[in-house]
Protein backbone atom coordinates (compact mmCIF):
# COMPACT_ATOMS: atom_id res chain seq x y z
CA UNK A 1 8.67 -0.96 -32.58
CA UNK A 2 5.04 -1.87 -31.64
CA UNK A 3 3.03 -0.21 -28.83
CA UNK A 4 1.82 -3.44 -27.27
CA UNK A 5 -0.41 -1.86 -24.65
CA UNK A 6 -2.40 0.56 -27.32
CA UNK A 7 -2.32 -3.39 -29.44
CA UNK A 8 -3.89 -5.20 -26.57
CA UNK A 9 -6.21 -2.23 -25.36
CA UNK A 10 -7.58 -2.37 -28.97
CA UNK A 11 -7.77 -6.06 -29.65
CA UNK A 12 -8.97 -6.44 -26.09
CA UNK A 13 -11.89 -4.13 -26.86
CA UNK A 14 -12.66 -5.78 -30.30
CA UNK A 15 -12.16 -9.35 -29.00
CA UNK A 16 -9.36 -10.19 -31.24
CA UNK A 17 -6.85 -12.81 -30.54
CA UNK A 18 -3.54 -12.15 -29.32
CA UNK A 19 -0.86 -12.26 -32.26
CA UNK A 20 2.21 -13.50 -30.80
CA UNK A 21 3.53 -16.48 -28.70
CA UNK A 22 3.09 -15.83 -24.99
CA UNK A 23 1.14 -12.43 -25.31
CA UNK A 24 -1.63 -14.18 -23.41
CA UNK A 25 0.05 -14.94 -20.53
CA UNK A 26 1.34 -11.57 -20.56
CA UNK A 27 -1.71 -10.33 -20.60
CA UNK A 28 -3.04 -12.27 -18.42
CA UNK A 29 -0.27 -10.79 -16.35
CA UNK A 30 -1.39 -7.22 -17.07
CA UNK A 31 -4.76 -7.66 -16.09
CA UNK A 32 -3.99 -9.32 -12.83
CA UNK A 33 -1.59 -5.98 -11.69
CA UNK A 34 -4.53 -3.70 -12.88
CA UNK A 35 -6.89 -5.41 -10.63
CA UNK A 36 -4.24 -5.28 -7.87
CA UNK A 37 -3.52 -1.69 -8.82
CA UNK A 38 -7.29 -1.23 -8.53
CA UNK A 39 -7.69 -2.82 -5.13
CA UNK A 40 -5.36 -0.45 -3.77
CA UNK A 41 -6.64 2.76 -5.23
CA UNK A 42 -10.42 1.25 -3.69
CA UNK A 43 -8.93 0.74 -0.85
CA UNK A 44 -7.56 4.14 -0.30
CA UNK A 45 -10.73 5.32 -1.46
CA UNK A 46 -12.35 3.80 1.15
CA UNK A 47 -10.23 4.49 4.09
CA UNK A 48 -10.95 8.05 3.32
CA UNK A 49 -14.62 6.98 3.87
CA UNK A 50 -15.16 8.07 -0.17
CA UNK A 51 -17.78 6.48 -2.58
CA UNK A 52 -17.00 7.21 -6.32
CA UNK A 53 -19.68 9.98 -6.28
CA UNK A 54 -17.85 11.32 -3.43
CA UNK A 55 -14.78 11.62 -5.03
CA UNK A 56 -16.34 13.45 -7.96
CA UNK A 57 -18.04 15.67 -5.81
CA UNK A 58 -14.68 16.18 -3.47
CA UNK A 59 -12.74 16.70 -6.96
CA UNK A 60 -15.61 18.94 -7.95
CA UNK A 61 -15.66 17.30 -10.82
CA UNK A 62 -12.07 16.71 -11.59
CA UNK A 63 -12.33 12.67 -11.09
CA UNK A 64 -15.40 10.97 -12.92
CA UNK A 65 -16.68 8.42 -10.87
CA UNK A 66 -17.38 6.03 -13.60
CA UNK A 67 -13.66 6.55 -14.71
CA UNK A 68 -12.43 6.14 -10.87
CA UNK A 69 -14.82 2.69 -10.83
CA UNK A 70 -13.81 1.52 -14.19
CA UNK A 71 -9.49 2.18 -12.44
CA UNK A 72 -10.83 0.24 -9.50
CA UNK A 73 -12.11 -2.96 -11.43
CA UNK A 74 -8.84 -2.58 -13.44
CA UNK A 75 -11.02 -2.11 -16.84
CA UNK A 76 -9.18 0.71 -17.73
CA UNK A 77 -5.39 1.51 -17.99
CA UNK A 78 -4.45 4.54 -15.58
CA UNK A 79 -1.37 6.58 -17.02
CA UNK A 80 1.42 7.44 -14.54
CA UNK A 81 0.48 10.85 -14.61
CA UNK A 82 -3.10 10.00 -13.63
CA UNK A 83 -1.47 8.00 -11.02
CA UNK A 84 0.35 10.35 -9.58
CA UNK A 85 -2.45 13.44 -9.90
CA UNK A 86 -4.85 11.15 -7.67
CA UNK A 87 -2.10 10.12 -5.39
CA UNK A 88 -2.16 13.84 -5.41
CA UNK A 89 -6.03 13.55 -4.81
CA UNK A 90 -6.11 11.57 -2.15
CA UNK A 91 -2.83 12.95 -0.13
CA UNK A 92 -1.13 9.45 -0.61
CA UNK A 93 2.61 8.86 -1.88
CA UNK A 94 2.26 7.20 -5.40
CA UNK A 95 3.77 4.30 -3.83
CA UNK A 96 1.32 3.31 -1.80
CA UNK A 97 -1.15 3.06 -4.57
CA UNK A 98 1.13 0.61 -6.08
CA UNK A 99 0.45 -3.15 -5.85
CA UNK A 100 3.19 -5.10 -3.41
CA UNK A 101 4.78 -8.21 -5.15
CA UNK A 102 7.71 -6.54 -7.00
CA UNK A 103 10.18 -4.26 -5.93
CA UNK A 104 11.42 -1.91 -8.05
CA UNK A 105 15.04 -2.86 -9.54
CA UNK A 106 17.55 -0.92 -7.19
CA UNK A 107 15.34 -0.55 -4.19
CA UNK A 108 15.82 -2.56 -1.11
CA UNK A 109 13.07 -4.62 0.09
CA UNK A 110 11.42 -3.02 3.22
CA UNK A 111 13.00 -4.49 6.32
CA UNK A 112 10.44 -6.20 8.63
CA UNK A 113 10.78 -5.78 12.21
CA UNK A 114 8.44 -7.64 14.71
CA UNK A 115 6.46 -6.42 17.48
CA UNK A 116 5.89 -8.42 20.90
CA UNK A 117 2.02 -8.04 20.99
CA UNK A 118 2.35 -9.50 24.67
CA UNK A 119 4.45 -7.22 25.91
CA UNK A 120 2.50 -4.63 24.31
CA UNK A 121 -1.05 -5.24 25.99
CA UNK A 122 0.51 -4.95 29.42
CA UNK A 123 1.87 -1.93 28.57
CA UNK A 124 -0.08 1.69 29.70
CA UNK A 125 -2.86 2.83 27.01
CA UNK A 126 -1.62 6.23 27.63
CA UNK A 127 1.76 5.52 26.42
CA UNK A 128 1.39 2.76 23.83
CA UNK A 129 -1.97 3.67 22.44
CA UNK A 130 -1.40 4.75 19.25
CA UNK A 131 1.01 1.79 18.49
CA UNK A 132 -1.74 -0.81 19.74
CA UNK A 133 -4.54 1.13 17.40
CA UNK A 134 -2.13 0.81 14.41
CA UNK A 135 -1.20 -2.87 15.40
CA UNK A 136 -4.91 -3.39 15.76
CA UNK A 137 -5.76 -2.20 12.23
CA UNK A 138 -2.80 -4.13 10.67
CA UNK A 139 -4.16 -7.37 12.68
CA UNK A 140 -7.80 -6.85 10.64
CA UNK A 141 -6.46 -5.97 7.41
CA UNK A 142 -4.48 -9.25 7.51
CA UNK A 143 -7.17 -11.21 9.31
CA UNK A 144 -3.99 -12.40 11.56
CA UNK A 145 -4.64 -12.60 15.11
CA UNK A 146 -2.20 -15.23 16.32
CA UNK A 147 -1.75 -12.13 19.23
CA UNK A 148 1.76 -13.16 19.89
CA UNK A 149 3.77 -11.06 17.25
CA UNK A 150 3.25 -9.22 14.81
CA UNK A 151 5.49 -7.99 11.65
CA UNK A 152 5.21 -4.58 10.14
CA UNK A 153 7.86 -2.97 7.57
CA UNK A 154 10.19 -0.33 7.53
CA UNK A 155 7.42 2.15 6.33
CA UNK A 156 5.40 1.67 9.26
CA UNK A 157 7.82 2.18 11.91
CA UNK A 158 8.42 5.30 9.61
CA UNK A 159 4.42 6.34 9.94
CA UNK A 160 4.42 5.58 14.09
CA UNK A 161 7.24 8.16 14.48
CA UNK A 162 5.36 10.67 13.14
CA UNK A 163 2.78 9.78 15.15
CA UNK A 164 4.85 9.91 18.44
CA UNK A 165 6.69 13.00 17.02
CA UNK A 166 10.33 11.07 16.88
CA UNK A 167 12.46 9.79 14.06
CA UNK A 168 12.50 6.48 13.48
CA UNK A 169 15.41 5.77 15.43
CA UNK A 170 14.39 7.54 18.69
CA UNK A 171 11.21 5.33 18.21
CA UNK A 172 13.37 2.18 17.82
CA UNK A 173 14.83 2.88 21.23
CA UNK A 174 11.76 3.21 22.80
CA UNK A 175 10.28 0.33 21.46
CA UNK A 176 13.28 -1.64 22.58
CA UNK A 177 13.15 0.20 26.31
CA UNK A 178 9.07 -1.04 26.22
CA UNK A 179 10.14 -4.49 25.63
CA UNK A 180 8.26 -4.49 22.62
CA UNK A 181 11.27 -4.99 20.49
CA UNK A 182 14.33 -6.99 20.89
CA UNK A 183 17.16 -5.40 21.44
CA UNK A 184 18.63 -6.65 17.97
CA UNK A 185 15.74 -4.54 15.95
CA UNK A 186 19.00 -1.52 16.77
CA UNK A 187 19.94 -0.69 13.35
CA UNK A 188 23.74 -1.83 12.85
CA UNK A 189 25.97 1.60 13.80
CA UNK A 190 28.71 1.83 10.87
CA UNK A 191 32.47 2.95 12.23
């Protein structure tokens, strides 16, 4: 059996063509995830207000910023274990340095609930303030300011909770009692 990514690491470095039917697609493919991979490590980067220097100075040395850079622009292959150790790094689940498009075989696909933005800005700052910050952010990350609804998944209602100090469910309710939920976003109760 052939190890196709040490193959295409090689022939990609020496300029060689590919050797078998459809490799260039799938390599093609390949490059297009490590870019996306890379996006997401910058981006985590960057919401931690780190430049590459700073995260070899912050790693004291551990994480070379031309190595970190050359993950980013997806020019070089990160291992899962170098994956995980800078998830580690940066204080991030693996998974959210992961590129979205494909869920893993066996996992559900996060469940999107939506959020009445109107309702929401006539609610009191002092109780919905986080939730409108967070909705905010999402809003400029997606460049979507329709200000009517907005969808987030299962992972975010997950993060708000432990920003309001409640499990998801208790923040469910809430969210219903505010208005800023319909009553259906109630997760069905099994008898």
């Amino acid at each position: 059996m052939r190890n196709h990514y040490s193959e295409y690491s090689v022939r990609q470095s020496h300029g060689g063509p590919p050797d078998r039917l459809g490799e260039e697609t799938e390599n093609h493919q390949m490059g297009d995830y490590a870019k996306a991979l890379g996006a997401k490590l910058r981006g985590i980067r960057q919401q931690q207000g780190l430049s590459l220097h700073g995260v070899e100075q912050k790693s004291g040395g551990r994480w070379k910023a031309v190595v970190v850079g050359s993950y980013e622009r997806g020019d070089r292959a990160v291992t899962v274990q170098k994956l995980a150790e800078l998830a580690d790094f940066y204080g991030v689940p693996v998974v959210e340095l992961l590129p979205e498009g494909r869920v893993p075989s066996g996992a559900e696909p996060a469940t999107k609930i939506v959020i009445n933005l109107e309702r929401l800005q006539q609610l009191p700052a002092e109780k919905v303030g986080p939730l409108a910050r967070y909705a905010a952010t999402i809003q400029s990350q997606r460049g979507d300011y329709n200000g009517k609804v907005l969808s987030i998944r299962t992972e975010d209602l997950r993060s708000l909770a432990i920003i309001y100090d409640m499990t998801p469910g208790e923040l469910t309710e809430q969210l219903i009692d505010w208005g800023v939920l319909p009553p259906e976003a109630r997760p069905a109760k099994e008898d």
